[in-house]
PDB file of N, CA and C in Angstrom:
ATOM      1  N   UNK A   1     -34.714 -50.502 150.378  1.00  0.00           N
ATOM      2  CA  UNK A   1     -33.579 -50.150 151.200  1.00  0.00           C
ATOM      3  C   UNK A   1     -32.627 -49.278 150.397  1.00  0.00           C
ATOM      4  N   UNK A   2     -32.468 -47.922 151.255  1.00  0.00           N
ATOM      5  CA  UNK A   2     -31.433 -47.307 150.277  1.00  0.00           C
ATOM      6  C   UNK A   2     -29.917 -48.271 149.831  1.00  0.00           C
ATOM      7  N   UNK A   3     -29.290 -47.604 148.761  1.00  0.00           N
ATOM      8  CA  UNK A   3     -28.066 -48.193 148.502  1.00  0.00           C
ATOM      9  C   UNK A   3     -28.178 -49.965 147.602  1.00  0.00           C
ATOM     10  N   UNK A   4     -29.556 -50.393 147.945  1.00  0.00           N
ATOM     11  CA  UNK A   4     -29.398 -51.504 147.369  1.00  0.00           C
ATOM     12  C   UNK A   4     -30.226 -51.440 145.755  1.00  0.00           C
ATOM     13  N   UNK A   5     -29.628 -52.558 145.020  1.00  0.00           N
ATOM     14  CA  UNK A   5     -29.732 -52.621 143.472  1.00  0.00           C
ATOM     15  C   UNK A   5     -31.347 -53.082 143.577  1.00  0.00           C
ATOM     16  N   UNK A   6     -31.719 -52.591 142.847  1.00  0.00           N
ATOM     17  CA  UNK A   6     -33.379 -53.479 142.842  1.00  0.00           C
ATOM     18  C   UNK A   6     -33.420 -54.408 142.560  1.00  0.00           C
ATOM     19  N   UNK A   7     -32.634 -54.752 141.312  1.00  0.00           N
ATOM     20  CA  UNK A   7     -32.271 -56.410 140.920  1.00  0.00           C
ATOM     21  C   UNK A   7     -32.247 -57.089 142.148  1.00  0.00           C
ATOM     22  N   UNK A   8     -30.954 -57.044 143.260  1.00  0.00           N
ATOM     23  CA  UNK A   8     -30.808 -57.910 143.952  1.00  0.00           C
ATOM     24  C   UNK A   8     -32.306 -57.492 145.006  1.00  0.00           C
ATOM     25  N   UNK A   9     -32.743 -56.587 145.239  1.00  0.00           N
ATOM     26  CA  UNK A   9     -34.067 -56.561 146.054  1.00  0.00           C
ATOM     27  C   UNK A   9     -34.984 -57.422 145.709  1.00  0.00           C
ATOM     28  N   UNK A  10     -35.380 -57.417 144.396  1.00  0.00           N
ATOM     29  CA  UNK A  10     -36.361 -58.389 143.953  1.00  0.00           C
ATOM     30  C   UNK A  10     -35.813 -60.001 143.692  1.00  0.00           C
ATOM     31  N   UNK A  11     -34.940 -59.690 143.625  1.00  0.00           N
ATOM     32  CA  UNK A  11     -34.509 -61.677 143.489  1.00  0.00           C
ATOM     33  C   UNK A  11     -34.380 -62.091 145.425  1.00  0.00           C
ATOM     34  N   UNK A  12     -33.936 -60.841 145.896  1.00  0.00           N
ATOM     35  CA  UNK A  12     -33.855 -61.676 147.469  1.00  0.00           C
ATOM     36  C   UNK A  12     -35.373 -61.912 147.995  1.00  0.00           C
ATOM     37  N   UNK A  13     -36.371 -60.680 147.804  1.00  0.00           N
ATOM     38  CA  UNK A  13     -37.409 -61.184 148.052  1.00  0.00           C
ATOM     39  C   UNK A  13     -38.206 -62.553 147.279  1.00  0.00           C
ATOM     40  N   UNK A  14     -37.936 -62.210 146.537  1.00  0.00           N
ATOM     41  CA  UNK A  14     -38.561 -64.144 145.428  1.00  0.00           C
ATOM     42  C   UNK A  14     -37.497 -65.403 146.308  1.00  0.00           C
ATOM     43  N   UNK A  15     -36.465 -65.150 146.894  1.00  0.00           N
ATOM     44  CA  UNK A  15     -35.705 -66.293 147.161  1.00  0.00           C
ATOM     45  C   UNK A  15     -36.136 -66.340 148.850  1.00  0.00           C
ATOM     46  N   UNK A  16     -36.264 -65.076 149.197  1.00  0.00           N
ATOM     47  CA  UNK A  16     -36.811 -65.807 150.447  1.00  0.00           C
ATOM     48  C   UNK A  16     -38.200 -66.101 150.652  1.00  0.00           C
ATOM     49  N   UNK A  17     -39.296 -65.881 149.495  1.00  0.00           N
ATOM     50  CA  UNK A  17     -40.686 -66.466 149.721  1.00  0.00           C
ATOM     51  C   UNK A  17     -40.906 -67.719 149.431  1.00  0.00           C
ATOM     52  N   UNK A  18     -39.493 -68.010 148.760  1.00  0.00           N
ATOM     53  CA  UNK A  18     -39.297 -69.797 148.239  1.00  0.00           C
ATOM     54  C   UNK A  18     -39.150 -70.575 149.690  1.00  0.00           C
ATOM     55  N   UNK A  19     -37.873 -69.993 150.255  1.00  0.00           N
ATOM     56  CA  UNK A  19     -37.386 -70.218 151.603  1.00  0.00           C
ATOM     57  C   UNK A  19     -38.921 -70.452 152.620  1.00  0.00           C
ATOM     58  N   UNK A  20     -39.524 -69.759 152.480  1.00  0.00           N
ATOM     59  CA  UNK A  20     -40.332 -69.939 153.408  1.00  0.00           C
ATOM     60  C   UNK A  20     -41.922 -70.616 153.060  1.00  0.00           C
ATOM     61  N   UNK A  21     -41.746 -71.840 151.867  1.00  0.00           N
ATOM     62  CA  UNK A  21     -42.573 -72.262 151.109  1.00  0.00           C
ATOM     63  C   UNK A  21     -41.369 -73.963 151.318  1.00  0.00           C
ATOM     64  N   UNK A  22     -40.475 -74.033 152.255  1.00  0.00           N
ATOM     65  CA  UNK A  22     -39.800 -75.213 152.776  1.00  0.00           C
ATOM     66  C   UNK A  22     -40.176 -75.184 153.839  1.00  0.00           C
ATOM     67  N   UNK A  23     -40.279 -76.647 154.216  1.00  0.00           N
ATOM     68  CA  UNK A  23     -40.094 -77.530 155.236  1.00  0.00           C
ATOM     69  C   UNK A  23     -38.413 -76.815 156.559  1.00  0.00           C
ATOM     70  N   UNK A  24     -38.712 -75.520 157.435  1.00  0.00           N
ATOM     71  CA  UNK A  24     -37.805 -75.288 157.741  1.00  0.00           C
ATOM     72  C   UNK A  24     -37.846 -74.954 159.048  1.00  0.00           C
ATOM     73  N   UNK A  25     -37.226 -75.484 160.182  1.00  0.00           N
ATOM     74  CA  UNK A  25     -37.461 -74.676 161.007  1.00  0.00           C
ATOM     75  C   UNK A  25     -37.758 -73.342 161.925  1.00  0.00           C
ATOM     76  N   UNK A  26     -37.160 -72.709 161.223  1.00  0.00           N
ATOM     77  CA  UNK A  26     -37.422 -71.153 161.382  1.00  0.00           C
ATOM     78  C   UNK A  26     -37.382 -70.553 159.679  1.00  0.00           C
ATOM     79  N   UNK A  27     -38.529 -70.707 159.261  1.00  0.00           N
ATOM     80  CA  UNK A  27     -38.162 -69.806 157.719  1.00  0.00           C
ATOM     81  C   UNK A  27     -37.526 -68.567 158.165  1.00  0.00           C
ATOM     82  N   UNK A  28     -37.220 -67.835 157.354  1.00  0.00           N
ATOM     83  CA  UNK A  28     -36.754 -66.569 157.496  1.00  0.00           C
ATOM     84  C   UNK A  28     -37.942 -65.306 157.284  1.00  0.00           C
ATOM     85  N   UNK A  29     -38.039 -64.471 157.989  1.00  0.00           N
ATOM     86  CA  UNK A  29     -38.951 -63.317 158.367  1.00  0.00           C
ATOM     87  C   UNK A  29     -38.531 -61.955 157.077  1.00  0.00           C
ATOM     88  N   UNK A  30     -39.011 -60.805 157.730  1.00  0.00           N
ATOM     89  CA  UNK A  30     -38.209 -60.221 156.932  1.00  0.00           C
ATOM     90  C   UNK A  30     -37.447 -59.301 157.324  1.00  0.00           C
ATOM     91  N   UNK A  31     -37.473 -59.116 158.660  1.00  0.00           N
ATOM     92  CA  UNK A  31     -35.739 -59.186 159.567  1.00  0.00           C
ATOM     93  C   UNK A  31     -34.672 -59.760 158.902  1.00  0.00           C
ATOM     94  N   UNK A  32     -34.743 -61.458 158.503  1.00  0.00           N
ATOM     95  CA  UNK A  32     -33.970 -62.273 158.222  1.00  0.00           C
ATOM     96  C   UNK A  32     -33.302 -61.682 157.290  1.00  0.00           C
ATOM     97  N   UNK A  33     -34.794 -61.248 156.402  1.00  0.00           N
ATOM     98  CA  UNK A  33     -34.360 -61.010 154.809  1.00  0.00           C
ATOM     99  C   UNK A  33     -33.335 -59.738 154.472  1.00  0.00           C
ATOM    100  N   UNK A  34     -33.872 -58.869 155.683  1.00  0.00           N
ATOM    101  CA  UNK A  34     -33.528 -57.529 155.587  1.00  0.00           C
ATOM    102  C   UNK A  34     -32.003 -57.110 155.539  1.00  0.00           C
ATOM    103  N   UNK A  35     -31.913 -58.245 156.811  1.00  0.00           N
ATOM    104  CA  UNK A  35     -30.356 -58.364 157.198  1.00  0.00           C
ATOM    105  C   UNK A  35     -29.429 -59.160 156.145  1.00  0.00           C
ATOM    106  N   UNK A  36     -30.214 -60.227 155.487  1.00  0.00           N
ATOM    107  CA  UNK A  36     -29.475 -61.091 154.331  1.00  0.00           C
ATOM    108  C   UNK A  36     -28.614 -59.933 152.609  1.00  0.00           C
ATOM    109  N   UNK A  37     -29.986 -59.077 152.878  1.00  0.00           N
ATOM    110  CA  UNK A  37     -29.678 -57.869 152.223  1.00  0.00           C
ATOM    111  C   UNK A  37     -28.396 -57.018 152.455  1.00  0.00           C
ATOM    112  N   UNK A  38     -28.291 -56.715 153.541  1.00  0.00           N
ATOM    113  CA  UNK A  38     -27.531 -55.989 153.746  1.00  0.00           C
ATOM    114  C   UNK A  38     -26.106 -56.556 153.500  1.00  0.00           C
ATOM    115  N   UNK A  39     -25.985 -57.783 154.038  1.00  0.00           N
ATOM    116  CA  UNK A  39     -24.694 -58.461 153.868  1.00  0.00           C
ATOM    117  C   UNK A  39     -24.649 -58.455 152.381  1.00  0.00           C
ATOM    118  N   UNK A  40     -25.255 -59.159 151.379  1.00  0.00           N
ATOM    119  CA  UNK A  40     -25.187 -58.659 150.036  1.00  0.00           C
ATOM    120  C   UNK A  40     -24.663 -57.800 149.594  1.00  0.00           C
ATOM    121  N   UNK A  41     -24.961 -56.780 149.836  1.00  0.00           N
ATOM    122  CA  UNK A  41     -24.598 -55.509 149.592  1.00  0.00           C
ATOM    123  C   UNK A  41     -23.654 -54.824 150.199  1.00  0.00           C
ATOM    124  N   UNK A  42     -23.026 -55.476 151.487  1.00  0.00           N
ATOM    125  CA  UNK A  42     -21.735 -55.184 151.995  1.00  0.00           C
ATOM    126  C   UNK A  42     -20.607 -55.282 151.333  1.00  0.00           C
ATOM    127  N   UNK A  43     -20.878 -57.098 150.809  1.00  0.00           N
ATOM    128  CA  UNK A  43     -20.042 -57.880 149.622  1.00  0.00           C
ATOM    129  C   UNK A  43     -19.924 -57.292 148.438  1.00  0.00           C
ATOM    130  N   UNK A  44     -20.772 -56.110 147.849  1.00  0.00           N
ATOM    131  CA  UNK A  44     -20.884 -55.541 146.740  1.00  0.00           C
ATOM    132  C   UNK A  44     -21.443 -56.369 146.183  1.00  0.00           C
ATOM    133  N   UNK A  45     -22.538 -57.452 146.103  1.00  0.00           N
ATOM    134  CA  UNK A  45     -23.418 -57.925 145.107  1.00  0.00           C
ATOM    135  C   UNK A  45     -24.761 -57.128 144.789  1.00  0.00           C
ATOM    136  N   UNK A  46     -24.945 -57.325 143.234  1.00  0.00           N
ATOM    137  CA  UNK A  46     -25.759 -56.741 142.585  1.00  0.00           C
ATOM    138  C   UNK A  46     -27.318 -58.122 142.204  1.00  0.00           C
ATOM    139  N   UNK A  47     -26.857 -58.645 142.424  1.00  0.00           N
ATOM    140  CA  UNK A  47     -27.900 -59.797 141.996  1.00  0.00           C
ATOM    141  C   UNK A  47     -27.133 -61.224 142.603  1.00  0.00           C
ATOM    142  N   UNK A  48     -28.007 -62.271 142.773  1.00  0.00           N
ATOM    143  CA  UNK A  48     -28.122 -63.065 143.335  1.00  0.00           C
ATOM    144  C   UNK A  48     -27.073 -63.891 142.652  1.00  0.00           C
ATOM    145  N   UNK A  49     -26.138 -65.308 142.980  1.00  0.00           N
ATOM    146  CA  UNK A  49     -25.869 -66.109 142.064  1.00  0.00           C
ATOM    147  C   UNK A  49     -25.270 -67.587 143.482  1.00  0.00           C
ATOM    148  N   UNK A  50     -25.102 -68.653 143.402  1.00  0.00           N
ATOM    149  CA  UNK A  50     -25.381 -69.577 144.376  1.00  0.00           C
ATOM    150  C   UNK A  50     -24.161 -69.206 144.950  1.00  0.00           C
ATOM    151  N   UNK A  51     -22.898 -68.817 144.309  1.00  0.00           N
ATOM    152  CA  UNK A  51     -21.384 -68.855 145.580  1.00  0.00           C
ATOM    153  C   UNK A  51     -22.066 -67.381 146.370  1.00  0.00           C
ATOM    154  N   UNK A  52     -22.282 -66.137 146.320  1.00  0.00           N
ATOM    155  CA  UNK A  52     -22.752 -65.518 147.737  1.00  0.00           C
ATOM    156  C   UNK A  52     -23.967 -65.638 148.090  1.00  0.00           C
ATOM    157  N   UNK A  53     -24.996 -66.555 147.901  1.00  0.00           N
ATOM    158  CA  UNK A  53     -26.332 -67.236 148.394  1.00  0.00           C
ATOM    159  C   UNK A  53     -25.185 -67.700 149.370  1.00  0.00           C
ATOM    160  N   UNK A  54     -24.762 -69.149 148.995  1.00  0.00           N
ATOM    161  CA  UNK A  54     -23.987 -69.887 149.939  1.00  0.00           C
ATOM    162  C   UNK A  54     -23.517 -69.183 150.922  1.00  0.00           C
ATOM    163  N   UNK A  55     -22.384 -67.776 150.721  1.00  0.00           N
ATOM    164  CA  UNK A  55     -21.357 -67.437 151.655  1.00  0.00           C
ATOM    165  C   UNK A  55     -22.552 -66.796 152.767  1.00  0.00           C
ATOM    166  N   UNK A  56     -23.409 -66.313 152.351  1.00  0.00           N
ATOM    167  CA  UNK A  56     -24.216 -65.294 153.132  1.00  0.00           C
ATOM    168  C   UNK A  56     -25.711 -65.805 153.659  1.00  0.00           C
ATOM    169  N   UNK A  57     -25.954 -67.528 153.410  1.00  0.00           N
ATOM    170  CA  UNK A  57     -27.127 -67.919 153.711  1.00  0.00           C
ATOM    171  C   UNK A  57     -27.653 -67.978 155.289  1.00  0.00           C
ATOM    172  N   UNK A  58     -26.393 -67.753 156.300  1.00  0.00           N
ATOM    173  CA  UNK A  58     -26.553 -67.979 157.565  1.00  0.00           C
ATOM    174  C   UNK A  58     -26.886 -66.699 158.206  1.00  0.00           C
ATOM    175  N   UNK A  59     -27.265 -65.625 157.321  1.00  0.00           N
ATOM    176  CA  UNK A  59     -27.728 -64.517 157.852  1.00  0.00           C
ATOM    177  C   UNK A  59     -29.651 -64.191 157.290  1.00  0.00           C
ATOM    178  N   UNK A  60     -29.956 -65.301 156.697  1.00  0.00           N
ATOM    179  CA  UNK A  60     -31.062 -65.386 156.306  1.00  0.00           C
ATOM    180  C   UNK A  60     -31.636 -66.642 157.052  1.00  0.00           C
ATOM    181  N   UNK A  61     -31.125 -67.868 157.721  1.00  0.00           N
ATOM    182  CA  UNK A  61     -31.284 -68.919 157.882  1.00  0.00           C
ATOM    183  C   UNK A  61     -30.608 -69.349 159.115  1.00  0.00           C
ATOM    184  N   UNK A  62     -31.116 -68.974 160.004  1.00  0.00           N
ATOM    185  CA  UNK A  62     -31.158 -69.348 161.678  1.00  0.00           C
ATOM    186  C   UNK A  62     -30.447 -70.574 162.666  1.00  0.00           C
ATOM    187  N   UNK A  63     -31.207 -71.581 161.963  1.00  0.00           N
ATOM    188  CA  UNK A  63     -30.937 -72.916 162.661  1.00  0.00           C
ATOM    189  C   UNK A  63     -29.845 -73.471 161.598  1.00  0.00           C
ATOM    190  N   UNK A  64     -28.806 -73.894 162.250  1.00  0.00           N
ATOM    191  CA  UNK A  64     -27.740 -75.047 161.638  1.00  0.00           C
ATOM    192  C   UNK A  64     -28.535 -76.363 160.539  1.00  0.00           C
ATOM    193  N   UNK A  65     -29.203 -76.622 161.587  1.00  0.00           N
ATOM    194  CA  UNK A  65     -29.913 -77.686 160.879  1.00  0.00           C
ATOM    195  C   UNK A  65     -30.969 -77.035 158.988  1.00  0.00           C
ATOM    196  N   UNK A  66     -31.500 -76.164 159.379  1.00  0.00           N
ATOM    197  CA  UNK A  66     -31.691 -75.470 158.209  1.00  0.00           C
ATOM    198  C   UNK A  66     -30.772 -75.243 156.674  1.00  0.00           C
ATOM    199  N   UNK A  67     -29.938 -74.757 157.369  1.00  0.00           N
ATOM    200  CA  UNK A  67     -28.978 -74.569 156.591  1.00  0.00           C
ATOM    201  C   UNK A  67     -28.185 -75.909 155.662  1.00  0.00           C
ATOM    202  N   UNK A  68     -28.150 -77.262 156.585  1.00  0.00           N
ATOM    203  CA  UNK A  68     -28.264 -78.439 156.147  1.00  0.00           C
ATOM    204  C   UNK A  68     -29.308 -78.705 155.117  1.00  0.00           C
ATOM    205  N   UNK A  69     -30.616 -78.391 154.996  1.00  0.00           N
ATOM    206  CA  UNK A  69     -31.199 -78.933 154.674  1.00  0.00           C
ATOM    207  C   UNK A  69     -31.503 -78.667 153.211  1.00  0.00           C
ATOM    208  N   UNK A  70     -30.627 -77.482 152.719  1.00  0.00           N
ATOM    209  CA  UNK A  70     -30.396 -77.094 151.405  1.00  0.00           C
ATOM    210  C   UNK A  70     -29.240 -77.778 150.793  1.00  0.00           C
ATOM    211  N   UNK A  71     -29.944 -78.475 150.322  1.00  0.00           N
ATOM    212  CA  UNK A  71     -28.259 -79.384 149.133  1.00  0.00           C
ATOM    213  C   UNK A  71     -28.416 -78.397 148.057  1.00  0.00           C
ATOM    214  N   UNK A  72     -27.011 -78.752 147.342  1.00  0.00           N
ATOM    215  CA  UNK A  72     -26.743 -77.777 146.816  1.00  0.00           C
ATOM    216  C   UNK A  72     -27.378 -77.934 145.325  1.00  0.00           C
ATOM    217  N   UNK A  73     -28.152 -79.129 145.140  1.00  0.00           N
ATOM    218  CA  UNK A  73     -28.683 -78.456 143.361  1.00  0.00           C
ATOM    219  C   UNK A  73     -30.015 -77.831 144.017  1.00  0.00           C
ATOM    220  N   UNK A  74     -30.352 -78.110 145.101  1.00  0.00           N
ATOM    221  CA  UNK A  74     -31.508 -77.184 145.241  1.00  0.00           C
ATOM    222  C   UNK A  74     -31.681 -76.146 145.934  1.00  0.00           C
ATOM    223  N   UNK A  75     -30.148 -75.673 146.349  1.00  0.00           N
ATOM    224  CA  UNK A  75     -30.359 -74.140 146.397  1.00  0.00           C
ATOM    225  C   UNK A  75     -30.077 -73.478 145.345  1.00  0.00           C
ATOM    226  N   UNK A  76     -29.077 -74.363 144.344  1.00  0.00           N
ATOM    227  CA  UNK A  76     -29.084 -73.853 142.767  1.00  0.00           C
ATOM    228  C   UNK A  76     -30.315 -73.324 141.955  1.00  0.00           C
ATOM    229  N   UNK A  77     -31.304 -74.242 142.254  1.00  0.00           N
ATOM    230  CA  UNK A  77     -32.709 -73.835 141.936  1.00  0.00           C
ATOM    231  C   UNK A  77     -33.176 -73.195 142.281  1.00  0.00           C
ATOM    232  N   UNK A  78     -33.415 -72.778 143.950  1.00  0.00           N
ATOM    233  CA  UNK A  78     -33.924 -71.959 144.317  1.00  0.00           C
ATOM    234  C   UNK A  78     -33.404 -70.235 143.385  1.00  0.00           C
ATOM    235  N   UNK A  79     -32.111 -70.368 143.582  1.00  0.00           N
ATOM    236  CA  UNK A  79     -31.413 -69.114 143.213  1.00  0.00           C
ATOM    237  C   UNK A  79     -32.056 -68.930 141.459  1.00  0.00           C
ATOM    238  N   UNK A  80     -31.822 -70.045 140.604  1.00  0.00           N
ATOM    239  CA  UNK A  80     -32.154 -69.641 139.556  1.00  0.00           C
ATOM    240  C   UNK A  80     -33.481 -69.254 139.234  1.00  0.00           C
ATOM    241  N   UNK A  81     -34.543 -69.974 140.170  1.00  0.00           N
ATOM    242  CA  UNK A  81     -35.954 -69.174 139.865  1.00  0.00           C
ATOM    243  C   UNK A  81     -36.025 -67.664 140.582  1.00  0.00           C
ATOM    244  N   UNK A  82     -35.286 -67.416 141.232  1.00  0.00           N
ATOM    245  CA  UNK A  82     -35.368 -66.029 142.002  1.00  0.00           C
ATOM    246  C   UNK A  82     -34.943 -65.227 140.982  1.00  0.00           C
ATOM    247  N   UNK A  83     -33.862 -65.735 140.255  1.00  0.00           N
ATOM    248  CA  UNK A  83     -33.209 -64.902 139.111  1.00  0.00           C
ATOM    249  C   UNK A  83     -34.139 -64.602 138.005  1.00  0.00           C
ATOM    250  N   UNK A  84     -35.320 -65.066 137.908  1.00  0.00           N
ATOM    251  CA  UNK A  84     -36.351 -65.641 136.667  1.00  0.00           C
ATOM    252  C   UNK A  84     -35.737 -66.452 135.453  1.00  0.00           C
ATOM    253  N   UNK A  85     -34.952 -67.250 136.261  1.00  0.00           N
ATOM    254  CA  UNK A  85     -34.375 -68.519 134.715  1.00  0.00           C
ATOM    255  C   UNK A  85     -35.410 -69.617 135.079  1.00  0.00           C
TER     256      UNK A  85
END
């Protein structure tokens, strides 16, 4: 996608193939992803880190209930393996 950092391209794609390797009602597509991107990058983020995962997860993640179903050390995780830590 023009305009976006590759960093954050490649950590959003690793974070949403995690996403969709859960137990979720609607994983996220790559519509989801596409659009999760963009908000990213609206915000001016360059790479991933859990406070704009958090602010911006409802544009990747559909159902309410979904969005529940990420506590927060394990969207911490998720984010840090996307990051490659």
């Amino acid at each position: 996608m023009p305009g976006v950092s590759e960093r954050l391209a490649e950590e959003a794609a690793r974070f949403a193939t995690q996403l969709r390797a859960l137990d979720l009602q609607k994983p996220p597509g790559i519509a989801e992803t596409i659009d999760w991107v963009e908000a990213l990058t609206a915000l001016g983020q360059q790479e991933l880190d859990v406070e704009n995962v958090q602010a911006t997860l409802g544009s990747v993640l559909k159902y309410h209930e979904d969005l529940l179903a990420l506590r927060d050390e394990e969207l911490a995780g998720l984010v840090a393996t996307a990051r490659g830590r």
